[in-house]
N, C-alpha and C. Protein backbone atom coordinates (compact mmCIF):
# COMPACT_ATOMS: atom_id res chain seq x y z
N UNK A 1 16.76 -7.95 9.74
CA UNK A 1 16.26 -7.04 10.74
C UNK A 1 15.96 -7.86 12.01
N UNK A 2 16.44 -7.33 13.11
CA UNK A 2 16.19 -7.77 14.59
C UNK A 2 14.78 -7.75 14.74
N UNK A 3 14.35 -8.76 15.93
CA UNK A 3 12.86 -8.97 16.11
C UNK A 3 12.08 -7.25 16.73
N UNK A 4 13.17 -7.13 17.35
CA UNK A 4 12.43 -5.58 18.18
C UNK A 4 12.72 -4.48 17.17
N UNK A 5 13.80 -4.64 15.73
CA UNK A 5 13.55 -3.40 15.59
C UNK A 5 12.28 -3.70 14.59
N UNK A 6 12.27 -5.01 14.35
CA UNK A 6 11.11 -5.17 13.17
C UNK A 6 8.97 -4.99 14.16
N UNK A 7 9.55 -5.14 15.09
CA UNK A 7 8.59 -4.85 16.06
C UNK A 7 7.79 -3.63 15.95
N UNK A 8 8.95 -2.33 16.35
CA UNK A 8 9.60 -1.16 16.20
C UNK A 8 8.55 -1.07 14.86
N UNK A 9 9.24 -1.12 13.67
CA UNK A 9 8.90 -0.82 12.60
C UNK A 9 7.19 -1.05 12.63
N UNK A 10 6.70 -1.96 12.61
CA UNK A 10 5.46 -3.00 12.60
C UNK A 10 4.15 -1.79 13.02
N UNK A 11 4.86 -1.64 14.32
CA UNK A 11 4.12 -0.77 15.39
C UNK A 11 3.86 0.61 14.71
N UNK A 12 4.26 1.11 14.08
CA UNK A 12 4.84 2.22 13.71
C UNK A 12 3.38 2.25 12.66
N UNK A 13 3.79 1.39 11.73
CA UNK A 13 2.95 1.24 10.89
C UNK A 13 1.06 0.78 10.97
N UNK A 14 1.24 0.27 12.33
CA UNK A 14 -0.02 0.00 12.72
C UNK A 14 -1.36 0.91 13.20
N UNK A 15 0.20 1.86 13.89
CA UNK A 15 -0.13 3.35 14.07
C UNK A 15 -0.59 4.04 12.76
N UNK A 16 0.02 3.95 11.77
CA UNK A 16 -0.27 5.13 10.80
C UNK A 16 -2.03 4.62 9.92
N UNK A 17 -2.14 2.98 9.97
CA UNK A 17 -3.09 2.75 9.89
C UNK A 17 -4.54 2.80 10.29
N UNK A 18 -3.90 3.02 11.64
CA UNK A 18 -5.37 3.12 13.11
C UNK A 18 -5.64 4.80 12.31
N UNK A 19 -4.97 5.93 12.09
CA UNK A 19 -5.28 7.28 11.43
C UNK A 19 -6.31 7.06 10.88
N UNK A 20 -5.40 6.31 9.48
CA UNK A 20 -6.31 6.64 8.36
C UNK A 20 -7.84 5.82 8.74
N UNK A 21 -8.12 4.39 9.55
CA UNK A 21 -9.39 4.50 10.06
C UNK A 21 -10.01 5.30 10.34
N UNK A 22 -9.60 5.71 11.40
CA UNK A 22 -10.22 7.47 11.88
C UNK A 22 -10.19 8.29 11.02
N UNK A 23 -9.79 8.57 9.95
CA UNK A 23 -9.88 9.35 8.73
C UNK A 23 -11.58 8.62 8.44
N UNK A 24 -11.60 7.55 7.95
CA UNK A 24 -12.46 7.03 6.89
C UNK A 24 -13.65 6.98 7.65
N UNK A 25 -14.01 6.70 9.15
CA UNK A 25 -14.38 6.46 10.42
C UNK A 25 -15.33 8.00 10.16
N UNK A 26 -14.83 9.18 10.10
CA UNK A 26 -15.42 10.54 10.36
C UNK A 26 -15.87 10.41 8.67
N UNK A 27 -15.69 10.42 7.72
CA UNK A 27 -16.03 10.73 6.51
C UNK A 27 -17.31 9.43 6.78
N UNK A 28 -17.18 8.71 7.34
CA UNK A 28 -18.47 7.84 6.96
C UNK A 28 -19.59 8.35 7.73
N UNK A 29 -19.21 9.08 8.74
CA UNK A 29 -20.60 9.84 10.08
C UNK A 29 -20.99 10.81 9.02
N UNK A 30 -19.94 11.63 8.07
CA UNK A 30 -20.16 12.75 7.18
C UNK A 30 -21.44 12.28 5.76
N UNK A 31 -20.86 10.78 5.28
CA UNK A 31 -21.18 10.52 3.93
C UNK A 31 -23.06 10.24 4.22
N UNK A 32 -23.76 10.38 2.83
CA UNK A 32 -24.85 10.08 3.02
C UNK A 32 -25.22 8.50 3.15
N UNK A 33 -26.10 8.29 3.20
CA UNK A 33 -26.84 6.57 4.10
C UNK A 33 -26.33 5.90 2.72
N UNK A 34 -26.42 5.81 1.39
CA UNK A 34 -25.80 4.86 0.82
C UNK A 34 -24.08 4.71 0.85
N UNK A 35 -23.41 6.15 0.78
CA UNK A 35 -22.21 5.76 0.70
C UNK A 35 -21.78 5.58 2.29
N UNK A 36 -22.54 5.83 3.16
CA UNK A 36 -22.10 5.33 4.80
C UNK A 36 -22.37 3.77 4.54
N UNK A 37 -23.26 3.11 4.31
CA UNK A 37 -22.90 1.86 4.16
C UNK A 37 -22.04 1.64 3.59
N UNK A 38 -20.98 1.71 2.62
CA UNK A 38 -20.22 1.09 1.75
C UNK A 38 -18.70 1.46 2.83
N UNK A 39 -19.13 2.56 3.27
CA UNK A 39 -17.65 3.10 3.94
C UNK A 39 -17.40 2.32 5.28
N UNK A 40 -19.24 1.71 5.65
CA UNK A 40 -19.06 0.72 7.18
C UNK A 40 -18.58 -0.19 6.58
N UNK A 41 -18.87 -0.87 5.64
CA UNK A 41 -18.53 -2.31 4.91
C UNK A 41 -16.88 -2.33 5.19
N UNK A 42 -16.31 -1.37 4.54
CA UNK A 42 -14.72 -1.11 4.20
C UNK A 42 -14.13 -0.97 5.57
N UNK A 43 -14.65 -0.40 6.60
CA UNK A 43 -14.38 -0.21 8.05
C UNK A 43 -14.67 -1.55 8.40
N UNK A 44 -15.39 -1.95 8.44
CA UNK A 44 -15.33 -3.24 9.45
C UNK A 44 -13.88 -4.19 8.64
N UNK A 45 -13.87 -4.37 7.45
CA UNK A 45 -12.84 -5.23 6.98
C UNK A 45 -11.09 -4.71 7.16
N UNK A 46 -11.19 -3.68 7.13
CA UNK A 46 -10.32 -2.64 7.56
C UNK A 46 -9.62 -3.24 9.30
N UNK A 47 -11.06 -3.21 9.76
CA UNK A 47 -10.55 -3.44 11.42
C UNK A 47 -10.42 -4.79 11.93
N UNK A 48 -11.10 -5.34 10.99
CA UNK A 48 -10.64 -7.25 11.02
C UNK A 48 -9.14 -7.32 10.64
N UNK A 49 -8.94 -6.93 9.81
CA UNK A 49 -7.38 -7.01 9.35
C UNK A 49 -6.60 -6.00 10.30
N UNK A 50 -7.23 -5.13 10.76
CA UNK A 50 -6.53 -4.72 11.95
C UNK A 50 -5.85 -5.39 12.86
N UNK A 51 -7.28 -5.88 13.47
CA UNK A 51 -7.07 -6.80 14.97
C UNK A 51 -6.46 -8.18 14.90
N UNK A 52 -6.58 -8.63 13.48
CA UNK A 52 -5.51 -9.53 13.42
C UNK A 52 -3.90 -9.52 12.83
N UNK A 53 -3.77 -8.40 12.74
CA UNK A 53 -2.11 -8.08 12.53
C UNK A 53 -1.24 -7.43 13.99
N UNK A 54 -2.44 -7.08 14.65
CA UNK A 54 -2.50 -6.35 16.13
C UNK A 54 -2.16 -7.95 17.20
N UNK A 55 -2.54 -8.70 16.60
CA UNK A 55 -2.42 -9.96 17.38
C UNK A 55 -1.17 -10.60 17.38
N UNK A 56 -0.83 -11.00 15.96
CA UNK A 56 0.95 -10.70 15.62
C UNK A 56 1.48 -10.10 16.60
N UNK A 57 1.33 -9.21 15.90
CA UNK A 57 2.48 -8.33 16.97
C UNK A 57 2.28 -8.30 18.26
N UNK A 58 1.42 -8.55 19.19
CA UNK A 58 1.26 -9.16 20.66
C UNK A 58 1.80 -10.94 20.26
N UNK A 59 1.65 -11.55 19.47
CA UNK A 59 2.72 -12.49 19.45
C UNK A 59 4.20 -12.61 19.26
N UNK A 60 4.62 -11.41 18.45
CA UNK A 60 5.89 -11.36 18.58
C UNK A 60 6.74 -10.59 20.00
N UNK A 61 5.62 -9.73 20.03
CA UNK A 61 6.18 -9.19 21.35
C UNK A 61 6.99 -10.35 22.71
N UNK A 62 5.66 -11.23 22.72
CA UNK A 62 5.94 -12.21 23.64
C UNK A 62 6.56 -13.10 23.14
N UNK A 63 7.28 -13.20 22.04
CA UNK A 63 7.81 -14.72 22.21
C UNK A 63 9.47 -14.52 22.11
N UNK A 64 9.93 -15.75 21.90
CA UNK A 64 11.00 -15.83 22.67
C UNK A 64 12.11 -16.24 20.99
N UNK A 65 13.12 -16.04 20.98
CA UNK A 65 13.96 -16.01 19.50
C UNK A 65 14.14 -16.76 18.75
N UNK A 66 13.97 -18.40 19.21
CA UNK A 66 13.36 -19.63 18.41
C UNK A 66 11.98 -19.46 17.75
N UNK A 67 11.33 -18.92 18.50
CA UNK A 67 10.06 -19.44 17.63
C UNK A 67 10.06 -17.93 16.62
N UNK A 68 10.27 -16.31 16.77
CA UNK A 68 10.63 -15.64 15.99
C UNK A 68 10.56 -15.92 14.57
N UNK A 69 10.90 -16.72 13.76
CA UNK A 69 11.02 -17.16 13.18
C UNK A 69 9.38 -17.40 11.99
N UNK A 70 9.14 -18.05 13.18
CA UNK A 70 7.81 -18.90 12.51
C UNK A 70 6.99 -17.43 12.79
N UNK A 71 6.80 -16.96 13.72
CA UNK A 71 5.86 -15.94 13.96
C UNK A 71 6.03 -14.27 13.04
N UNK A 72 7.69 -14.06 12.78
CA UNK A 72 7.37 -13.40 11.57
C UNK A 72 7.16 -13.57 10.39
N UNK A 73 6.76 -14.81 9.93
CA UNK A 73 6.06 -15.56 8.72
C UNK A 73 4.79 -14.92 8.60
N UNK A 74 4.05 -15.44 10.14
CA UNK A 74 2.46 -14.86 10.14
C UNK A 74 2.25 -13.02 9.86
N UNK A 75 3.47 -12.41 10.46
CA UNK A 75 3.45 -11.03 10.09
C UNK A 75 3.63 -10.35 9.19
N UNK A 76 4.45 -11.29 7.97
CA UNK A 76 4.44 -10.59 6.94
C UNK A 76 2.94 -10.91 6.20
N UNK A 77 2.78 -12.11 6.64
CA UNK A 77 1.40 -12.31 5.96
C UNK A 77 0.12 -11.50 6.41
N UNK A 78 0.09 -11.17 7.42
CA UNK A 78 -0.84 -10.04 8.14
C UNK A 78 -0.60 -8.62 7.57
N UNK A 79 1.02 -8.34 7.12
CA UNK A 79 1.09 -7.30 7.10
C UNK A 79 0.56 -7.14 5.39
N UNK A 80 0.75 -8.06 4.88
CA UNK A 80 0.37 -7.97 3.04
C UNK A 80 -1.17 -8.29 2.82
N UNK A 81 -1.58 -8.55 4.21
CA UNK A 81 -3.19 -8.76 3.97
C UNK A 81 -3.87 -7.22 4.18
N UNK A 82 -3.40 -6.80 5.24
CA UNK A 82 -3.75 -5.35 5.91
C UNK A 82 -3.66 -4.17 4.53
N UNK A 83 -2.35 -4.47 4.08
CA UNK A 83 -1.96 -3.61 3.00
C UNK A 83 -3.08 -3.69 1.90
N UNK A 84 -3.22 -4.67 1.73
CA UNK A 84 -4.05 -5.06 0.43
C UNK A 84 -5.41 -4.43 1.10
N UNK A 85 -6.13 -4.86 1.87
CA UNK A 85 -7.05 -4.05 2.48
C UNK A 85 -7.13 -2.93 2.28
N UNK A 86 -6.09 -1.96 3.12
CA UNK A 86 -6.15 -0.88 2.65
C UNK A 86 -6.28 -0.16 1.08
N UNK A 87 -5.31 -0.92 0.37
CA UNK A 87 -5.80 -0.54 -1.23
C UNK A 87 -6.65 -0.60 -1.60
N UNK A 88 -7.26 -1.65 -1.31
CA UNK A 88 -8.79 -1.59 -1.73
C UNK A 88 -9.59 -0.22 -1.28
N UNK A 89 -9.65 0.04 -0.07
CA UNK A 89 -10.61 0.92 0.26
C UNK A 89 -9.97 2.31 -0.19
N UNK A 90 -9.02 2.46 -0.31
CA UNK A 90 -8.64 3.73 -0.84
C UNK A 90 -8.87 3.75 -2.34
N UNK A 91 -9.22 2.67 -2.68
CA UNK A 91 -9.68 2.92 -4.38
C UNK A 91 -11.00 3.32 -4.56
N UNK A 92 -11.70 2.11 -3.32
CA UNK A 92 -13.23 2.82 -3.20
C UNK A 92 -13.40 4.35 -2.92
């Protein structure tokens, strides 16, 4: 896969993630004071793994087709960290 369409793809998915925050985001204003803590806990880790897969991809954006390479290394690894994240909290 090409860097832009894997970009393309990336983005896509980053999108469908930022949702389901905002999904979990309103159910936690909803949930009562013990399970709102557990749902902030899962939100904040949620958005750490966000903002650093969000960073990726502002690194791949900018870089140039040599280094490509090395930088979609870090994205798949961002992207299997994010994922895993998410499983978790959807189990919670």
């Amino acid at each position: 896969m090409d860097r832009n369409a894997y970009i393309e793809k990336t983005k896509a998915k980053l999108d469908e993630w930022n949702a389901e925050i905002s999904k979990m985001e309103a159910q936690a204003r909803g949930a009562q004071a013990d399970m709102k803590l557990k749902y902030e806990e899962q939100l904040a880790e949620l958005r750490e793994q966000r903002d650093a897969f969000e960073a990726r991809l502002h690194e791949a954006r900018e870089s140039n087709e040599k280094a490509w390479s090395d930088i979609r290394e870090g994205m798949e690894k961002a992207w299997k960290d994010m994922s895993t994240a998410f499983e978790r909290a959807m189990k919670r």
